[in-house]
Protein backbone atom coordinates (compact mmCIF):
# COMPACT_ATOMS: atom_id res chain seq x y z
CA UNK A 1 -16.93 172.43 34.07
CA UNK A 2 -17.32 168.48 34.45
CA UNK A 3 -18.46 167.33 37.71
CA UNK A 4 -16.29 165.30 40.25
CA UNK A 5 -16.85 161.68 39.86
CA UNK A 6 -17.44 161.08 43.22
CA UNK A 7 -21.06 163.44 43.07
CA UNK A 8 -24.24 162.56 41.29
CA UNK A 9 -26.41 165.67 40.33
CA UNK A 10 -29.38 163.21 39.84
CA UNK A 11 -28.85 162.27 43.70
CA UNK A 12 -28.00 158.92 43.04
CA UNK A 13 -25.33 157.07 45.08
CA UNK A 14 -22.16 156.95 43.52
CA UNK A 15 -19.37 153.47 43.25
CA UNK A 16 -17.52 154.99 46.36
CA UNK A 17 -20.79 155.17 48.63
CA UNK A 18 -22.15 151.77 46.96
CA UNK A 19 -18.58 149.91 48.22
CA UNK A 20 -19.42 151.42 51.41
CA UNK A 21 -22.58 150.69 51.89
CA UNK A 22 -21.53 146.70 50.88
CA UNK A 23 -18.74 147.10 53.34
CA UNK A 24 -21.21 147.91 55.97
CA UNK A 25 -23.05 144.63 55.46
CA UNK A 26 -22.63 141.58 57.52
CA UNK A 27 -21.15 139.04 54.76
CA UNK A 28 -23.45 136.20 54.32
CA UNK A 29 -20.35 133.79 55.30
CA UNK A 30 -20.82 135.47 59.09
CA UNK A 31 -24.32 135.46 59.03
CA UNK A 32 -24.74 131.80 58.43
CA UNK A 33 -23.03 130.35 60.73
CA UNK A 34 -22.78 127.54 62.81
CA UNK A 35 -23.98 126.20 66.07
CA UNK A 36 -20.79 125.96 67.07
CA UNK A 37 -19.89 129.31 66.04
CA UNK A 38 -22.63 131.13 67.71
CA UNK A 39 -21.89 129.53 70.91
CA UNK A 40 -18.67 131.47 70.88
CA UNK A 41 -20.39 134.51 69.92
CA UNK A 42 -22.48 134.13 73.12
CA UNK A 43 -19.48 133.14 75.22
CA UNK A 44 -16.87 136.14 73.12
CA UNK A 45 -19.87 138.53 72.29
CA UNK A 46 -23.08 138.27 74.71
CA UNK A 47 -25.22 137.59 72.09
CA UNK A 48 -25.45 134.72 69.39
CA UNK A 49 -24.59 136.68 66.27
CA UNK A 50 -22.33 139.10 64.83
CA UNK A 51 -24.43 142.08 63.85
CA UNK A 52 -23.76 144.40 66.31
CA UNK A 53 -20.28 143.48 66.31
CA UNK A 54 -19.41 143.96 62.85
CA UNK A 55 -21.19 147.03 63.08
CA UNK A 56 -18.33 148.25 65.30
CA UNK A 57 -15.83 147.24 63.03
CA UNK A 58 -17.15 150.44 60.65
CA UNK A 59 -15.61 153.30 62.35
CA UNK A 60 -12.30 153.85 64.02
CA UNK A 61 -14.05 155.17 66.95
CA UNK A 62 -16.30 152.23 67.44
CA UNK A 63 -13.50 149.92 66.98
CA UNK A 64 -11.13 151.64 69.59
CA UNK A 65 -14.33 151.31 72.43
CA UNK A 66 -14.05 147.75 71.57
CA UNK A 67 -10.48 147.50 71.83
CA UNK A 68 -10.36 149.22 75.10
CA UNK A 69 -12.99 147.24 76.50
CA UNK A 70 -11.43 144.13 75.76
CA UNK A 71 -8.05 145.26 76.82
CA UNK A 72 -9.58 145.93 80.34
CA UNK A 73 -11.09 142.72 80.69
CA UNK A 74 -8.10 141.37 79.40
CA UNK A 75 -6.21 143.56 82.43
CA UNK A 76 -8.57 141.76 85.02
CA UNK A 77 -8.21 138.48 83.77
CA UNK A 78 -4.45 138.35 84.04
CA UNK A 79 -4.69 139.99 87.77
CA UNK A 80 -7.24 136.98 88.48
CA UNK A 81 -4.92 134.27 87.05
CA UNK A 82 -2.29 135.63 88.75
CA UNK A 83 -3.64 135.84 92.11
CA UNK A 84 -5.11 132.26 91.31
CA UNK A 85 -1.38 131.71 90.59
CA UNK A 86 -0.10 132.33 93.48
CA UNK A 87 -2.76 131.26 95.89
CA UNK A 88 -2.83 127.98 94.35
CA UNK A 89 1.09 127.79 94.66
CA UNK A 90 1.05 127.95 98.40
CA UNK A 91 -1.33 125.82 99.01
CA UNK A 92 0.35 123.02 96.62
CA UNK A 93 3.81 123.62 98.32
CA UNK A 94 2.80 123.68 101.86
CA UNK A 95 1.04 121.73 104.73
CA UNK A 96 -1.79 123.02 106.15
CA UNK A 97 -1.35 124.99 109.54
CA UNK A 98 -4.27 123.03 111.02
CA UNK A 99 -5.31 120.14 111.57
CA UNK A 100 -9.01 120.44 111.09
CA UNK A 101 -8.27 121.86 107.68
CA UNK A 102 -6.40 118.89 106.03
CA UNK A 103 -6.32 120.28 101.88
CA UNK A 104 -3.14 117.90 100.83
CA UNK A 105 -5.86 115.07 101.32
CA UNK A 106 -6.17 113.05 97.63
CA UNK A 107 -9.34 114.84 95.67
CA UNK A 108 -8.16 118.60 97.75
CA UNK A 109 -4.91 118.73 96.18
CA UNK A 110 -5.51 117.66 92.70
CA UNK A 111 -7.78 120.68 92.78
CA UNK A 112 -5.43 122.65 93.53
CA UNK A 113 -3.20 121.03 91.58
CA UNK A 114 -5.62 122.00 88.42
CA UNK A 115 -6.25 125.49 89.47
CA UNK A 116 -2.64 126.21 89.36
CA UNK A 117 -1.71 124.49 85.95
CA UNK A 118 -5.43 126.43 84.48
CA UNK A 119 -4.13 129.78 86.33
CA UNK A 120 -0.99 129.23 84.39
CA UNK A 121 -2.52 129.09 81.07
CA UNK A 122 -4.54 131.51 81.88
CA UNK A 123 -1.95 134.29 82.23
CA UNK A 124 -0.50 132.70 78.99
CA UNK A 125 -4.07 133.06 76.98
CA UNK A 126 -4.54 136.14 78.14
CA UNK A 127 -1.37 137.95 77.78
CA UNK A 128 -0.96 136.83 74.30
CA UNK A 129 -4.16 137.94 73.77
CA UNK A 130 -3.67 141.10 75.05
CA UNK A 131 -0.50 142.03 72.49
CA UNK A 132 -2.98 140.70 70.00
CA UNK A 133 -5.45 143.51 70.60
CA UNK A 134 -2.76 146.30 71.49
CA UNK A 135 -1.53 146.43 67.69
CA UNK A 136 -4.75 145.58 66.32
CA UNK A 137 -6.42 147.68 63.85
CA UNK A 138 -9.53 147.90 62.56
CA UNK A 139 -9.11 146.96 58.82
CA UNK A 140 -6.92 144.32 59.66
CA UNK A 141 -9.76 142.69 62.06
CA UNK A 142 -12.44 143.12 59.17
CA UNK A 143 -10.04 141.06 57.07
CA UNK A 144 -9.52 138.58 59.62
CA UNK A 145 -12.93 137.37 60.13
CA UNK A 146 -14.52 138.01 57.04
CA UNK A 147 -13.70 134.73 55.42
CA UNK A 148 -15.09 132.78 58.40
CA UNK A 149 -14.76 129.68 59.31
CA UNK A 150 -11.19 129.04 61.00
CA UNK A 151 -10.31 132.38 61.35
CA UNK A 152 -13.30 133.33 62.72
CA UNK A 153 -13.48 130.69 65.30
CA UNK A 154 -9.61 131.63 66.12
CA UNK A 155 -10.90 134.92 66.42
CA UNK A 156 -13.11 134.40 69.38
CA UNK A 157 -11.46 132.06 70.67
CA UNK A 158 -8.55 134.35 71.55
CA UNK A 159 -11.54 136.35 73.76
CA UNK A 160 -12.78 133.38 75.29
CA UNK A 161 -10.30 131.40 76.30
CA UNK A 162 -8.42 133.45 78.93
CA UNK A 163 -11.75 133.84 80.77
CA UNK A 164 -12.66 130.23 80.77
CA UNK A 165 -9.10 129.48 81.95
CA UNK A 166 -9.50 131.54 84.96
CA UNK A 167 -12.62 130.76 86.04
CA UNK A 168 -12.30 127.16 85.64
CA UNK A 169 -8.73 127.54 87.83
CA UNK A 170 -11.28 129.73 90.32
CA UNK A 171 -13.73 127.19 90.60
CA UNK A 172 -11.39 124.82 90.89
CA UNK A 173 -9.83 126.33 93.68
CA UNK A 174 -13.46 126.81 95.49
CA UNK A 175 -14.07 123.06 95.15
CA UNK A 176 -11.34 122.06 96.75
CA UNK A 177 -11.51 124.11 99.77
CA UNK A 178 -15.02 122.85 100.14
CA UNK A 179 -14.11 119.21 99.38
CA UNK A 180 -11.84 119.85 102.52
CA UNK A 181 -14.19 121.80 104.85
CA UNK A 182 -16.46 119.28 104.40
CA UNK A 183 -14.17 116.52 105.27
CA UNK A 184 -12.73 118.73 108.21
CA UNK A 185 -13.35 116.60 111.69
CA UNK A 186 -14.71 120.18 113.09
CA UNK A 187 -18.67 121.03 113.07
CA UNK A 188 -17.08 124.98 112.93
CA UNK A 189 -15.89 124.32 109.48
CA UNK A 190 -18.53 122.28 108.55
CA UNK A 191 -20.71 125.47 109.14
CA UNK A 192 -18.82 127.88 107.64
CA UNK A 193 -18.20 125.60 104.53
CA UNK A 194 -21.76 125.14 103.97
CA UNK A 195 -22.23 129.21 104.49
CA UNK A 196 -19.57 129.78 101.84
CA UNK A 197 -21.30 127.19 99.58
CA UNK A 198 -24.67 128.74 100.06
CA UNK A 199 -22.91 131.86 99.47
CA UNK A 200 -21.44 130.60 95.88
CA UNK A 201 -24.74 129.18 94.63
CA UNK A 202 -26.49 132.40 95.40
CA UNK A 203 -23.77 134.65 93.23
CA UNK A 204 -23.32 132.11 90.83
CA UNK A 205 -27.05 131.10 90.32
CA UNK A 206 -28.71 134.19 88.43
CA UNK A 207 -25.83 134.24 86.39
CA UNK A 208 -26.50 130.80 85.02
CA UNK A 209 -29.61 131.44 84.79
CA UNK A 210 -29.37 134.29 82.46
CA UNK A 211 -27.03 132.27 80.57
CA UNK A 212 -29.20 128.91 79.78
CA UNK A 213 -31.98 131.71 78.69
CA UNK A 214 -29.52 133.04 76.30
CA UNK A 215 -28.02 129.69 75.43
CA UNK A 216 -31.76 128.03 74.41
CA UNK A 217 -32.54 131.55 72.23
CA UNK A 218 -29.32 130.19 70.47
CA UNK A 219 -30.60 126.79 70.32
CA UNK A 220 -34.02 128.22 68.72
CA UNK A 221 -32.17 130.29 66.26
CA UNK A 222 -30.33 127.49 65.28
């Protein structure tokens, strides 16, 4: 009786297992890529390359942790922008309720005025986003990125985008209420500005930090 095709008695690897061990190879289009490219990576992926994440693209199990990860942060992003949204909407439509606090001042409100248009597209990115990744599948991602370049780039994008959005409506937002406390007439509010300020650099500091380190190991690879 003939053997299957699929099984080699010599213990050699057969078509099937060679096309799937090619498949499970980073393409040299994604592996060479651009300065540009890995910058996204860093900003989409948390590191500068796409190794590990192709590697989830394999199985349907790795591929649905992915999916669900990015779905949450999705979820979180969209509660930020909204609450940006609407935060940033009262204080554009109203007058302040004191006087020491004056934030429909000139350089105040166009902050505000910023946050509210970037919350805005933020809830946009990320919703659209968010469908994106709902019916996404894991061939159909392989195929997307595998030619590189544009599609690629669109790729991440649609992860980093809705992030940047908010946090450039947040910081927005912070700015201007500092631009005001520090241009309050009361020494209270200069205090507590300057607390809150201290307070921001301190959270936001490390952070950086961590990030230039990663950003120059992407400059050296480069």
């Amino acid at each position: 009786m003939a053997l299957p095709e699929a099984f080699n008695i010599n213990g050699t690897r057969t078509a099937d297992e060679n096309t799937l061990a090619e498949d499970r190879i980073l393409p040299e289009v994604l592996r060479d890529t651009s300065f540009i490219t890995r910058v996204l990576c860093l900003f989409a992926l948390g590191r500068p390359d796409l190794e590990a994440h192709w590697e989830s693209l394999q199985t349907e199990e790795a591929f649905k942790n992915v999916r669900e990860r990015l779905c949450s942060i999705l979820t979180n992003t969209i509660t930020a922008a909204g609450l940006l949204l609407a935060t940033s909407g009262v204080f554009v439509t109203t007058i302040s309720p004191v006087p020491y606090l004056d934030y429909t001042s000139p350089a105040p409100y166009f902050l505000l005025f910023i946050s509210l248009m970037m919350a805005m597209i933020a809830m946009l990115t990320s919703g659209l986003s968010m469908m994106r990744w709902l019916y996404a599948d894991r061939q159909g991602t392989q195929e997307q990125i595998k030619p590189g370049g544009y599609f690629l780039s669109s790729y991440l994008l649609s992860m980093v985008m809705p992030i940047f959005y908010a946090g450039l409506s947040l910081n927005c937002f912070i700015f201007a209420m500092l631009v005001a406390g520090f241009n309050s007439q009361s020494t209270v509010c200069h205090i507590l500005t300057a607390v809150w300020l201290v307070a921001y650099v301190i959270s936001v500091g490390p952070m950086s930090i961590e990030f230039m380190w990663r950003f120059t190991k992407c400059l050296k690879l480069c």
